[in-house]
N, C-alpha and C. Protein backbone atom coordinates (compact mmCIF):
# COMPACT_ATOMS: atom_id res chain seq x y z
N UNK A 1 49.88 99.03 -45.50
CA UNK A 1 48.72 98.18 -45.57
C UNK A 1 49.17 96.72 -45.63
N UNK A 2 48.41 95.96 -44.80
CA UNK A 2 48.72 94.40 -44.79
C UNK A 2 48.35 93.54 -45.97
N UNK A 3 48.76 92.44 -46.19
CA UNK A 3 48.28 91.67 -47.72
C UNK A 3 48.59 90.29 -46.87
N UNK A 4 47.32 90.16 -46.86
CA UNK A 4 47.13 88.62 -46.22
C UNK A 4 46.38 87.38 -47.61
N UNK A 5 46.73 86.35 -47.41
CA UNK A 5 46.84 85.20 -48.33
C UNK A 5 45.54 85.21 -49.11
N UNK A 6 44.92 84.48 -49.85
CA UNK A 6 43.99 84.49 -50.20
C UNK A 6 42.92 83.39 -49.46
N UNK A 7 43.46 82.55 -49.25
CA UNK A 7 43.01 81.09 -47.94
C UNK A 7 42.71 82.10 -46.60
N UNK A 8 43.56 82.57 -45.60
CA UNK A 8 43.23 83.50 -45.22
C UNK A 8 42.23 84.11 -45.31
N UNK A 9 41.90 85.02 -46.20
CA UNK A 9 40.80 85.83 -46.43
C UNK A 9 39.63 85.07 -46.55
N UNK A 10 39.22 84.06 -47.23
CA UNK A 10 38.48 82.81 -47.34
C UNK A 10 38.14 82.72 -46.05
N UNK A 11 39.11 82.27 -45.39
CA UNK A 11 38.26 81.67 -44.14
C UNK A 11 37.56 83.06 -43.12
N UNK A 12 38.42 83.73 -43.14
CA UNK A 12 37.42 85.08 -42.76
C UNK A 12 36.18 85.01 -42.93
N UNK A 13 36.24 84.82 -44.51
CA UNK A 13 34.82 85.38 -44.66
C UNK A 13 33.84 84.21 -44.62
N UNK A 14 34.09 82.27 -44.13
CA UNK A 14 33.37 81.73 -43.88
C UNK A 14 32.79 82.13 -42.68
N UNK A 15 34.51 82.29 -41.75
CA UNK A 15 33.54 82.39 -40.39
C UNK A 15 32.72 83.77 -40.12
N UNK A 16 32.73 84.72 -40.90
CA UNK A 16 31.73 85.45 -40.95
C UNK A 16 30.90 85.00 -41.00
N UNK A 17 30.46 84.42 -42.23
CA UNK A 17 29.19 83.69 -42.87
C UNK A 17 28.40 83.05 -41.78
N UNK A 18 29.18 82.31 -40.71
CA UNK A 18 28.54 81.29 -39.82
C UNK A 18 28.12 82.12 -38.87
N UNK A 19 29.17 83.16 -38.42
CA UNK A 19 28.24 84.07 -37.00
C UNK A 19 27.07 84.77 -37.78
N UNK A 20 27.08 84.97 -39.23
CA UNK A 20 25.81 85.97 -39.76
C UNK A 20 24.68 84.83 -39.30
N UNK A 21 25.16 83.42 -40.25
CA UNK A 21 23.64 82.28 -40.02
C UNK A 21 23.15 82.26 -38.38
N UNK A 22 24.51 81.89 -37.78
CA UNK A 22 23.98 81.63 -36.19
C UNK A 22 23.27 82.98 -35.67
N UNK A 23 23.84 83.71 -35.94
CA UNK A 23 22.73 85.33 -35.86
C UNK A 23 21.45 85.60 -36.05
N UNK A 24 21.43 85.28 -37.32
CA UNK A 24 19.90 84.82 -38.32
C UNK A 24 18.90 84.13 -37.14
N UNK A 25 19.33 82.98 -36.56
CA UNK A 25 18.99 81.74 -36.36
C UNK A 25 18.51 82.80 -34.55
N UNK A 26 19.29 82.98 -33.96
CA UNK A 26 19.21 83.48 -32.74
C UNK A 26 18.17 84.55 -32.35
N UNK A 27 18.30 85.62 -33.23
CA UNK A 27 17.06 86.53 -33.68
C UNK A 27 15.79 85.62 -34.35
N UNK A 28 15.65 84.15 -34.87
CA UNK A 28 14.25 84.00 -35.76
C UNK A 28 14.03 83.07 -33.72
N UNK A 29 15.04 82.13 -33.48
CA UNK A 29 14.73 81.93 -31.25
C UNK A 29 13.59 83.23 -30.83
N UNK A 30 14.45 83.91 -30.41
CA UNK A 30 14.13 85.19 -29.65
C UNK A 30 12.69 85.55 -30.08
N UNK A 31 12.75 85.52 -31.19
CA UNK A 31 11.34 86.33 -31.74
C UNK A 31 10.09 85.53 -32.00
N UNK A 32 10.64 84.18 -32.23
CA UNK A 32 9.63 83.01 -31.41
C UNK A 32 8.99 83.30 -30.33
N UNK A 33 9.60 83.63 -29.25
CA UNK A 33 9.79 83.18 -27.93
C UNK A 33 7.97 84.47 -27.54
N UNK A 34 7.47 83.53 -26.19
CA UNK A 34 5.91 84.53 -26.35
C UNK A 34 6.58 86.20 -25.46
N UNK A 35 7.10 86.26 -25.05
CA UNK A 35 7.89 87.81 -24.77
C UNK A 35 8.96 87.92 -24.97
N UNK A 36 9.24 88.04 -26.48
CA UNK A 36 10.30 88.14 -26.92
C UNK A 36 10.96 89.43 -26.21
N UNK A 37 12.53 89.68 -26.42
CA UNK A 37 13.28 91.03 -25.75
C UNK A 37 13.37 92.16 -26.72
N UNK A 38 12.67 93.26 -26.69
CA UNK A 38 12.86 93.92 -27.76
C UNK A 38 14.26 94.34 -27.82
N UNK A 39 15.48 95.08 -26.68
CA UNK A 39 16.29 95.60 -26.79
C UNK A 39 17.21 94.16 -27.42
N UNK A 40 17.07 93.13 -27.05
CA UNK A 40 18.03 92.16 -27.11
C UNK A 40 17.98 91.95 -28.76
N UNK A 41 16.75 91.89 -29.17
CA UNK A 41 16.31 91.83 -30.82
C UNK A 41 17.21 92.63 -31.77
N UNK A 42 16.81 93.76 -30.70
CA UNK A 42 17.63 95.40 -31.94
C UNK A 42 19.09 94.93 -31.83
N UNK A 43 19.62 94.62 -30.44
CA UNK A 43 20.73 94.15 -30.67
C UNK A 43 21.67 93.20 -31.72
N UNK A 44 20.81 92.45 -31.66
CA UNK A 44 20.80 91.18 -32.53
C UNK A 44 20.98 91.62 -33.74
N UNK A 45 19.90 92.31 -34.55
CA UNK A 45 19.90 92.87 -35.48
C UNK A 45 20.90 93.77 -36.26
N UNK A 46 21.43 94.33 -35.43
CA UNK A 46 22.62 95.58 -35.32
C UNK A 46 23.79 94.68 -35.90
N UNK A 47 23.91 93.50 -35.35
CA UNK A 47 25.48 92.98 -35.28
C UNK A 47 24.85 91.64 -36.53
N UNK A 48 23.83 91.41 -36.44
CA UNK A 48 23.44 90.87 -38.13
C UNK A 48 23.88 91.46 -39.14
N UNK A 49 23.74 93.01 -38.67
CA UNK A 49 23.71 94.06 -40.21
C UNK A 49 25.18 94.20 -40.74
N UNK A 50 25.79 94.36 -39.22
CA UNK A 50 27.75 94.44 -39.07
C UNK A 50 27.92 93.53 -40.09
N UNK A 51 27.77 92.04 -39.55
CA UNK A 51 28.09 91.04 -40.17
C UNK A 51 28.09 91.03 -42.01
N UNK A 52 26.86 91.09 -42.48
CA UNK A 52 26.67 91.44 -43.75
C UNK A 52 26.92 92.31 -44.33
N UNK A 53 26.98 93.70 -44.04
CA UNK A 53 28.26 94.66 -44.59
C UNK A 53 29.67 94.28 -44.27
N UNK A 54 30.45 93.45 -43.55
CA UNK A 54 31.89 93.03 -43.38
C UNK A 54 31.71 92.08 -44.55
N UNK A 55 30.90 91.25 -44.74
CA UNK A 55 30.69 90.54 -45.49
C UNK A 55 30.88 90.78 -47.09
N UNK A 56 29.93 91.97 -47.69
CA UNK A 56 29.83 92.63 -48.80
C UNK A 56 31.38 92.86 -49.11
N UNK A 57 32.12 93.19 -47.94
CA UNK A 57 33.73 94.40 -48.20
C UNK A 57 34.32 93.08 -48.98
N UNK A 58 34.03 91.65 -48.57
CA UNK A 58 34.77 90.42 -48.91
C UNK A 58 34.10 89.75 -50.40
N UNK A 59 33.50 90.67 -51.45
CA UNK A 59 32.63 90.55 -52.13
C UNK A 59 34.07 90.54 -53.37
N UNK A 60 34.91 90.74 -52.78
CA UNK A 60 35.87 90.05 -54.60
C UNK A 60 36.78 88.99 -54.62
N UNK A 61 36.36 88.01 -53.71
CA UNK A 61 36.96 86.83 -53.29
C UNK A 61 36.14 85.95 -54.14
């Protein structure tokens, strides 16, 4: 098993943080929009959810 720095891990889990917001942000676009995409939504949603459970795993930093 690998043991990577603690800075390292940090920044992981900012740039998580930022694809979760820009995610957030892309799905609240879309669903604005007057025909929104449903498949594109679920998509969206799916890799929101990724994001925030990868997220949680980084929960003892």
């Amino acid at each position: 098993m690998r043991s990577y720095s603690s800075s390292t891990l940090r920044a992981r889990l900012k740039s998580l943080k930022a694809r979760h917001l820009l995610t957030s942000k892309t799905i609240k676009n879309e669903a604005s929009r007057r025909n929104p995409d449903s498949l594109l939504l679920q998509d969206l949603k799916r890799r929101r959810l990724k994001l925030k459970d990868e997220i949680a795993g980084y929960s003892f930093i």
